[in-house]
PDB file of N, CA and C in Angstrom:
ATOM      1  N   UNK A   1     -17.432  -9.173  23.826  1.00  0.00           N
ATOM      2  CA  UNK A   1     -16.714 -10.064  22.938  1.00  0.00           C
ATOM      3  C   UNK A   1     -17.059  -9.785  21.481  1.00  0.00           C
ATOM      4  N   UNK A   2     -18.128  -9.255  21.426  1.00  0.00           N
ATOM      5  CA  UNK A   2     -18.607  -8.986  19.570  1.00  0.00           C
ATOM      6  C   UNK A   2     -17.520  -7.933  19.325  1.00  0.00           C
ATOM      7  N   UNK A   3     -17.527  -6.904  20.270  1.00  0.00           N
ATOM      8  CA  UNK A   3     -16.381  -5.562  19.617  1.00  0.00           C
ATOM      9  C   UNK A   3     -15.487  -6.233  19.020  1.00  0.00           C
ATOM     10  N   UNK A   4     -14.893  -6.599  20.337  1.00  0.00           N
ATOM     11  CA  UNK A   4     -13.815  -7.842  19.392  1.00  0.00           C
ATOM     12  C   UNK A   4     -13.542  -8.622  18.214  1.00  0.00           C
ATOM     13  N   UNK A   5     -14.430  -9.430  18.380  1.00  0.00           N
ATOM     14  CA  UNK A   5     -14.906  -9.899  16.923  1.00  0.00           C
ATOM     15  C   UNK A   5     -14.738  -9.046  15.128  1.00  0.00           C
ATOM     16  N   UNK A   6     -15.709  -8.277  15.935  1.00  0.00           N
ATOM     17  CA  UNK A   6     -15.792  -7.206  14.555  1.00  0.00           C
ATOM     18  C   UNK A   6     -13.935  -6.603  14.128  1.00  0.00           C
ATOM     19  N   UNK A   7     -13.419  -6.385  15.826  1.00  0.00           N
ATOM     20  CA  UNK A   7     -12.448  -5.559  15.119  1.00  0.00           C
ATOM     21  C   UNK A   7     -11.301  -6.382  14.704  1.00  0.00           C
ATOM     22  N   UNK A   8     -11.289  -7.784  15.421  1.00  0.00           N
ATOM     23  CA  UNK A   8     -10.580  -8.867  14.244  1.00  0.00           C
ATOM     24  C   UNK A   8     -10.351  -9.215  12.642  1.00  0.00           C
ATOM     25  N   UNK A   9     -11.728  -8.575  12.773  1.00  0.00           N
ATOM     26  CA  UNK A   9     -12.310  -8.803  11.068  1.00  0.00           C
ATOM     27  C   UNK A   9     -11.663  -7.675  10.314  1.00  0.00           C
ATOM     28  N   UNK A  10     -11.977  -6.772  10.657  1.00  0.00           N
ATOM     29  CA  UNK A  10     -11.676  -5.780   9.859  1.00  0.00           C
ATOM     30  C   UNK A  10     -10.211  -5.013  10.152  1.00  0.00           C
ATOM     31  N   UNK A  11      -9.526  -5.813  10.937  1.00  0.00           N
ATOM     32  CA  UNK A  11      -8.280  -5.845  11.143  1.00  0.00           C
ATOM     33  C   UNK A  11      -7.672  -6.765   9.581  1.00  0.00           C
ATOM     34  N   UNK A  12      -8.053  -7.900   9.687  1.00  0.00           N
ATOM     35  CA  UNK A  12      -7.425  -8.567   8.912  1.00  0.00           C
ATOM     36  C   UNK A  12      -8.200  -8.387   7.565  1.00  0.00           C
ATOM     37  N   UNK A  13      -9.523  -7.601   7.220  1.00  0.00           N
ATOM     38  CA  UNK A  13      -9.804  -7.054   5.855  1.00  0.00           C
ATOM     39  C   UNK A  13      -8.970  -5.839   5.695  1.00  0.00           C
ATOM     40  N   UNK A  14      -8.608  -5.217   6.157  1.00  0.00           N
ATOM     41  CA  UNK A  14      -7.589  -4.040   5.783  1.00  0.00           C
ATOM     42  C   UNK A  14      -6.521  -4.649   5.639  1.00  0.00           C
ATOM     43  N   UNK A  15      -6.015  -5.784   6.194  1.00  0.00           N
ATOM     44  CA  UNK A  15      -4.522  -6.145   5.938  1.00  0.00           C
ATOM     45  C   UNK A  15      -3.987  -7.034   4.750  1.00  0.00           C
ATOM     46  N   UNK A  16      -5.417  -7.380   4.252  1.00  0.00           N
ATOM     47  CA  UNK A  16      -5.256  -7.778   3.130  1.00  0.00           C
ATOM     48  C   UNK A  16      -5.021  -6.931   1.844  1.00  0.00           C
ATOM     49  N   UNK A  17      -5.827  -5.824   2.050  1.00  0.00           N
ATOM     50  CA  UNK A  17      -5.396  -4.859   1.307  1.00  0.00           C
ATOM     51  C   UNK A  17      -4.283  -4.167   1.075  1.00  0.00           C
ATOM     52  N   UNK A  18      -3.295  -4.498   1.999  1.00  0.00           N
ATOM     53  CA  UNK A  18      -2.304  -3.850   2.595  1.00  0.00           C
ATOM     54  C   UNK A  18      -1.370  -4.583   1.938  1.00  0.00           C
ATOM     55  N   UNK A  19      -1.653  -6.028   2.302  1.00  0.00           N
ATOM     56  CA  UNK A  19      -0.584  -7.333   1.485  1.00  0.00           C
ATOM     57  C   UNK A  19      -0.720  -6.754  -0.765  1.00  0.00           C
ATOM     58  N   UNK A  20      -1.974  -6.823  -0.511  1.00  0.00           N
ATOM     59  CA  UNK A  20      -2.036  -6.212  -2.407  1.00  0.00           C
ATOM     60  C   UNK A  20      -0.987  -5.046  -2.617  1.00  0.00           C
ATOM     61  N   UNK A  21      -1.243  -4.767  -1.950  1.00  0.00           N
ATOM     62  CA  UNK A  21      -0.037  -2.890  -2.029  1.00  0.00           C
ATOM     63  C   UNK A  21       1.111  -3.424  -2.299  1.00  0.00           C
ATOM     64  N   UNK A  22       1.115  -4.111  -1.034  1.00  0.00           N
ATOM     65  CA  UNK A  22       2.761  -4.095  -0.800  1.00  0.00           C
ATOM     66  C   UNK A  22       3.529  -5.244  -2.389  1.00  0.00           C
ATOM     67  N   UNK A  23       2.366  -5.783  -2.487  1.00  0.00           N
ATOM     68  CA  UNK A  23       2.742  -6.990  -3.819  1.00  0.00           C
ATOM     69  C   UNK A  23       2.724  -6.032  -5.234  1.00  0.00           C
ATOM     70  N   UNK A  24       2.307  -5.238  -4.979  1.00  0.00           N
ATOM     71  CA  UNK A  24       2.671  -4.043  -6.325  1.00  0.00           C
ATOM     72  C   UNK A  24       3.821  -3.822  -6.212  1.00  0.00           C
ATOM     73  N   UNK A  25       4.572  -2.957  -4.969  1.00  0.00           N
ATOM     74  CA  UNK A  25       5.273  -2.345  -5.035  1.00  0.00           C
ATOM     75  C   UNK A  25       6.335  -3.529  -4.877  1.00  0.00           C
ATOM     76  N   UNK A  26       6.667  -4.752  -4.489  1.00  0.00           N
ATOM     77  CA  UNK A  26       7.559  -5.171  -4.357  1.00  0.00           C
ATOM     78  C   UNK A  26       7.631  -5.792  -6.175  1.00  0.00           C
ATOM     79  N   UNK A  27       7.093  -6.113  -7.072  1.00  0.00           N
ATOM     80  CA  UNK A  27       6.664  -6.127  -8.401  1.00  0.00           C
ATOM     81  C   UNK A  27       7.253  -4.921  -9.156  1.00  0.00           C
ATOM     82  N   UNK A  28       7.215  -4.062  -8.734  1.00  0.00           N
ATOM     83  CA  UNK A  28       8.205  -2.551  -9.157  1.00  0.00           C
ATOM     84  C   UNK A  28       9.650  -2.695  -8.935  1.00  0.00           C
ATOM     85  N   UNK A  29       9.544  -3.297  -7.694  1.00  0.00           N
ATOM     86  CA  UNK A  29      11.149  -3.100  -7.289  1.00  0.00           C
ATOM     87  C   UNK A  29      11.849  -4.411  -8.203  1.00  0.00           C
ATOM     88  N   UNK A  30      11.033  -5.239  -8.791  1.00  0.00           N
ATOM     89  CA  UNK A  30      11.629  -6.477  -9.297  1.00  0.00           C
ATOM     90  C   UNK A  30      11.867  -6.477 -10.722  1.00  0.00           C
ATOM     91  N   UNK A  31      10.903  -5.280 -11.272  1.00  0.00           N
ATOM     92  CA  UNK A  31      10.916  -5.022 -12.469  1.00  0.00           C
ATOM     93  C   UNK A  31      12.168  -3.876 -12.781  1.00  0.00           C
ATOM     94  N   UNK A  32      12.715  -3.402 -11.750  1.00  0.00           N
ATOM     95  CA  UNK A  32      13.786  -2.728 -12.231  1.00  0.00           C
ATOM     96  C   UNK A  32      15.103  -2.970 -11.286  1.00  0.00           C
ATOM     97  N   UNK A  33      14.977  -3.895 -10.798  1.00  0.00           N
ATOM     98  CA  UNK A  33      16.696  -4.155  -9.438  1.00  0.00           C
ATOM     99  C   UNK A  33      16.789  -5.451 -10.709  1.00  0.00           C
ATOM    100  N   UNK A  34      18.325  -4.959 -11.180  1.00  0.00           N
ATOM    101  CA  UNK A  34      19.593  -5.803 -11.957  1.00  0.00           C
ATOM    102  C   UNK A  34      20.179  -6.286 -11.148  1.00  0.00           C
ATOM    103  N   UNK A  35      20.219  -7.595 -11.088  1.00  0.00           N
ATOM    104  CA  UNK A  35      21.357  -7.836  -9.832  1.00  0.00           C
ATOM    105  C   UNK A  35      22.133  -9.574 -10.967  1.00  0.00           C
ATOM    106  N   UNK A  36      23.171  -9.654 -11.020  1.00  0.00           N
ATOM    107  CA  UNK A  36      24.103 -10.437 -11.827  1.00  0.00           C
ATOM    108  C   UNK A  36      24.071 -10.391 -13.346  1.00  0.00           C
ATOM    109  N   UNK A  37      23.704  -8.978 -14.261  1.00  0.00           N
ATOM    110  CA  UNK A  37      23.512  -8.664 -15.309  1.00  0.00           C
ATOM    111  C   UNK A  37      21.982  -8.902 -15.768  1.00  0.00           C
ATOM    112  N   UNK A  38      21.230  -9.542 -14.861  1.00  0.00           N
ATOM    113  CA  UNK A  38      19.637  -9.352 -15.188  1.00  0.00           C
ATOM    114  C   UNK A  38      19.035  -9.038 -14.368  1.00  0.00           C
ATOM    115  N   UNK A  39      17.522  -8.643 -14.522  1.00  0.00           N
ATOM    116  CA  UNK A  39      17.007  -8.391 -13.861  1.00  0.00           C
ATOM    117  C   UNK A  39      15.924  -9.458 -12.538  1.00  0.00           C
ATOM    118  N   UNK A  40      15.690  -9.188 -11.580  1.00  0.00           N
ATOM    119  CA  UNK A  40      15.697 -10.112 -10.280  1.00  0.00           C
ATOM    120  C   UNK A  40      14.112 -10.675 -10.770  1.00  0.00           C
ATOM    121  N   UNK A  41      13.327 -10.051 -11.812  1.00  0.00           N
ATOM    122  CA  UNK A  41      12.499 -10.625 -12.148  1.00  0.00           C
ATOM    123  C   UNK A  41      12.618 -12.104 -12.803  1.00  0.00           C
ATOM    124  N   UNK A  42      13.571 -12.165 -13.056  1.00  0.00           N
ATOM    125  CA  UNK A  42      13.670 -13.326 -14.317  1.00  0.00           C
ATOM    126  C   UNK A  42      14.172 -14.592 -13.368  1.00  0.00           C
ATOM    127  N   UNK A  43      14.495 -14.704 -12.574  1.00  0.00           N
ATOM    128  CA  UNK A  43      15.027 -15.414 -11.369  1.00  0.00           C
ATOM    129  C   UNK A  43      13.705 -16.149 -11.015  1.00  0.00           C
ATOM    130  N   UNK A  44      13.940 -17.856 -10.768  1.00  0.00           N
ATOM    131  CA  UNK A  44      12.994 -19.100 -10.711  1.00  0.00           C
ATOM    132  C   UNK A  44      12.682 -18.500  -8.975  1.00  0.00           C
ATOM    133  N   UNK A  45      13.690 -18.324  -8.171  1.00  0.00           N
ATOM    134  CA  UNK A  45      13.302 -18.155  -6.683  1.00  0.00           C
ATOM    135  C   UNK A  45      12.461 -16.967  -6.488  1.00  0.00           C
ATOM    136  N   UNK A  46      12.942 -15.217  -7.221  1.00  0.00           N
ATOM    137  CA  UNK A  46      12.096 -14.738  -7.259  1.00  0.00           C
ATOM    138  C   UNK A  46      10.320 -14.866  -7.466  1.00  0.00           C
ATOM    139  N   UNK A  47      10.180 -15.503  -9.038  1.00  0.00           N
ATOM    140  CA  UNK A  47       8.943 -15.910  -8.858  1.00  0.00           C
ATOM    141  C   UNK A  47       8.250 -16.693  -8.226  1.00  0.00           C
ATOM    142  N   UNK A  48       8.759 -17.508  -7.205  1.00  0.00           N
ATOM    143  CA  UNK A  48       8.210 -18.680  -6.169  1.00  0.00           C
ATOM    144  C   UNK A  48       8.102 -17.696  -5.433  1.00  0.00           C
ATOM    145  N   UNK A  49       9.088 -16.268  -4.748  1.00  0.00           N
ATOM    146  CA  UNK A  49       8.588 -15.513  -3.448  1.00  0.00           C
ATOM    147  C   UNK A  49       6.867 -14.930  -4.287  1.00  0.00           C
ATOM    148  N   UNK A  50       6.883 -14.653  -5.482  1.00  0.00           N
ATOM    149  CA  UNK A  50       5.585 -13.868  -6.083  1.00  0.00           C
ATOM    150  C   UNK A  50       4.627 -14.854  -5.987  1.00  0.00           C
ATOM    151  N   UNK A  51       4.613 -15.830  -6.310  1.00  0.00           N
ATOM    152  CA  UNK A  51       3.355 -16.822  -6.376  1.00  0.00           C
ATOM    153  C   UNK A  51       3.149 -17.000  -4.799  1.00  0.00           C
ATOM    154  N   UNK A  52       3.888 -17.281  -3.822  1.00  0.00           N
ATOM    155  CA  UNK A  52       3.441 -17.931  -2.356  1.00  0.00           C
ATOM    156  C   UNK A  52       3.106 -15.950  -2.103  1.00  0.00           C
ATOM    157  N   UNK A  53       3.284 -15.436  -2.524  1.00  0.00           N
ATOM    158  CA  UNK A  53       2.529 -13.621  -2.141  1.00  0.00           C
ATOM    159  C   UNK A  53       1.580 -13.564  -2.089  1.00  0.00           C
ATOM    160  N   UNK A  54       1.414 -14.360  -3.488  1.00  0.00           N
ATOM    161  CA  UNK A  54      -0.099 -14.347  -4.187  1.00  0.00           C
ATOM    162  C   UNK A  54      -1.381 -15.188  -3.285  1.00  0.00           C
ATOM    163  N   UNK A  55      -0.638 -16.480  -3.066  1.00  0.00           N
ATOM    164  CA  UNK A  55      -1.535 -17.437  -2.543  1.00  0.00           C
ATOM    165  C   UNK A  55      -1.941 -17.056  -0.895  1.00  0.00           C
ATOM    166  N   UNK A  56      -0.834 -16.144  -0.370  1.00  0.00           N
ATOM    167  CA  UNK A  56      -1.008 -16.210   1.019  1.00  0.00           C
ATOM    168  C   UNK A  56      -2.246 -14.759   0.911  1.00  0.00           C
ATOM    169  N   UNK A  57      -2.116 -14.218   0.299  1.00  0.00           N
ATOM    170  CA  UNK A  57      -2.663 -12.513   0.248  1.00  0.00           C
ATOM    171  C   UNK A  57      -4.452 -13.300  -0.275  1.00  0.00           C
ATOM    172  N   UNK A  58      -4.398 -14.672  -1.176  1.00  0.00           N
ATOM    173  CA  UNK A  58      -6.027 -14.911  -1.628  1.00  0.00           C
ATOM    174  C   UNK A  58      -5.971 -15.476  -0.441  1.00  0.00           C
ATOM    175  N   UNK A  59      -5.457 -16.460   0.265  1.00  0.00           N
ATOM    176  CA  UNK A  59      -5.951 -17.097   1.546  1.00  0.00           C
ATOM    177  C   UNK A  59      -6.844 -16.065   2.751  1.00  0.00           C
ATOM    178  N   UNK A  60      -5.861 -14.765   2.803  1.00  0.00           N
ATOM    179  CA  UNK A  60      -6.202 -13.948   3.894  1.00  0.00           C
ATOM    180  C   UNK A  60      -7.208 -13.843   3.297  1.00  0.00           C
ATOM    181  N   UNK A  61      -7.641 -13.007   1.848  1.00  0.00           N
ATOM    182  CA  UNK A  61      -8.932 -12.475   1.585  1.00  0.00           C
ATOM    183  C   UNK A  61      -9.977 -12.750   1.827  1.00  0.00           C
ATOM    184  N   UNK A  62      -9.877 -14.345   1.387  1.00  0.00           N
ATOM    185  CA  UNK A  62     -10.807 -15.898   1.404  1.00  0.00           C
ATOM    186  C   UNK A  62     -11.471 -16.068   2.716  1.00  0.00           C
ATOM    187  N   UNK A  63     -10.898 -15.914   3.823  1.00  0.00           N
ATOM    188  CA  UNK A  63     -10.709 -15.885   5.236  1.00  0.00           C
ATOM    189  C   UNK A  63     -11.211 -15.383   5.722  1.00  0.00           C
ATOM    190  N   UNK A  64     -11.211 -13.579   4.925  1.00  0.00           N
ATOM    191  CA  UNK A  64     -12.057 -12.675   5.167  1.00  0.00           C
ATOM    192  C   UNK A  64     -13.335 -12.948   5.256  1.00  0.00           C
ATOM    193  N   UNK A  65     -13.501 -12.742   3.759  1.00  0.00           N
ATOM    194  CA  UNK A  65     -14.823 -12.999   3.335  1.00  0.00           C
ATOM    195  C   UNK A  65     -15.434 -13.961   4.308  1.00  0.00           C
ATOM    196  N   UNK A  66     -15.080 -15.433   4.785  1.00  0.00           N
ATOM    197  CA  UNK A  66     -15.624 -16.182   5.214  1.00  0.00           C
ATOM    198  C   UNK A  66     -16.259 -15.596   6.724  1.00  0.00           C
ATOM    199  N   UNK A  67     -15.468 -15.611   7.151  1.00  0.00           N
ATOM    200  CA  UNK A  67     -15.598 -14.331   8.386  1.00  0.00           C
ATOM    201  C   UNK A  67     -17.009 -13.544   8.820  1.00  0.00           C
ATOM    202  N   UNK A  68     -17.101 -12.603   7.281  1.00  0.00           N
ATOM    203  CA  UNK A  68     -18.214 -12.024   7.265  1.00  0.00           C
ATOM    204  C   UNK A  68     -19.033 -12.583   7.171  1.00  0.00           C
ATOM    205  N   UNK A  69     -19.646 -13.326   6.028  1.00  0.00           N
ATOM    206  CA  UNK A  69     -20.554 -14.181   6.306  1.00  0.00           C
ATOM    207  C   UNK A  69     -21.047 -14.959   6.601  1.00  0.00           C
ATOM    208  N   UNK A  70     -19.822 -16.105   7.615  1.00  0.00           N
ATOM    209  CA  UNK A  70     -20.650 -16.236   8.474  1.00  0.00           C
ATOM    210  C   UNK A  70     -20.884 -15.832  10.123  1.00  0.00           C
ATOM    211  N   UNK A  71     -20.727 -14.658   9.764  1.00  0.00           N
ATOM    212  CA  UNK A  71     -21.851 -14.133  11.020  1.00  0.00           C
ATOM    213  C   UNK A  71     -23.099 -13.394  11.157  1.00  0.00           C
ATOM    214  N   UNK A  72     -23.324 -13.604   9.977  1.00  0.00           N
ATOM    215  CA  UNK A  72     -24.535 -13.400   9.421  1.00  0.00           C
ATOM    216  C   UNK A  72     -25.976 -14.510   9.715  1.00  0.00           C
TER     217      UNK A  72
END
């Protein structure tokens, strides 16, 4: 059951890293897709999908971390 354990963990510490990536690159795509003469950055719904990105990607991290230590 520890294998396990461990590889839970570091399942979901890599996937957090993974969520950061992907929040760059979707941040690229927002900084240049025009869609109704502006750009999709400037859009109130867009930035609500960026902030709940944000919060869900510190939750996982948070999670992480907790994880590790305590099994210590």
């Amino acid at each position: 059951m520890s294998i396990l354990n461990n590889g839970r963990f570091g399942m979901g510490a890599a996937l957090t890293g993974t969520m950061k990536a992907l929040m760059a690159r979707a941040a690229e795509h927002a900084n240049s897709r025009k869609q109704f003469g502006g750009l999709i950055r400037d859009y109130g719904l867009i930035r609500e999908k960026f902030a709940q990105m944000a919060i869900k990607a510190y939750v996982a991290e948070s999670m992480a971390y907790l994880v590790l230590y305590s099994s210590f």
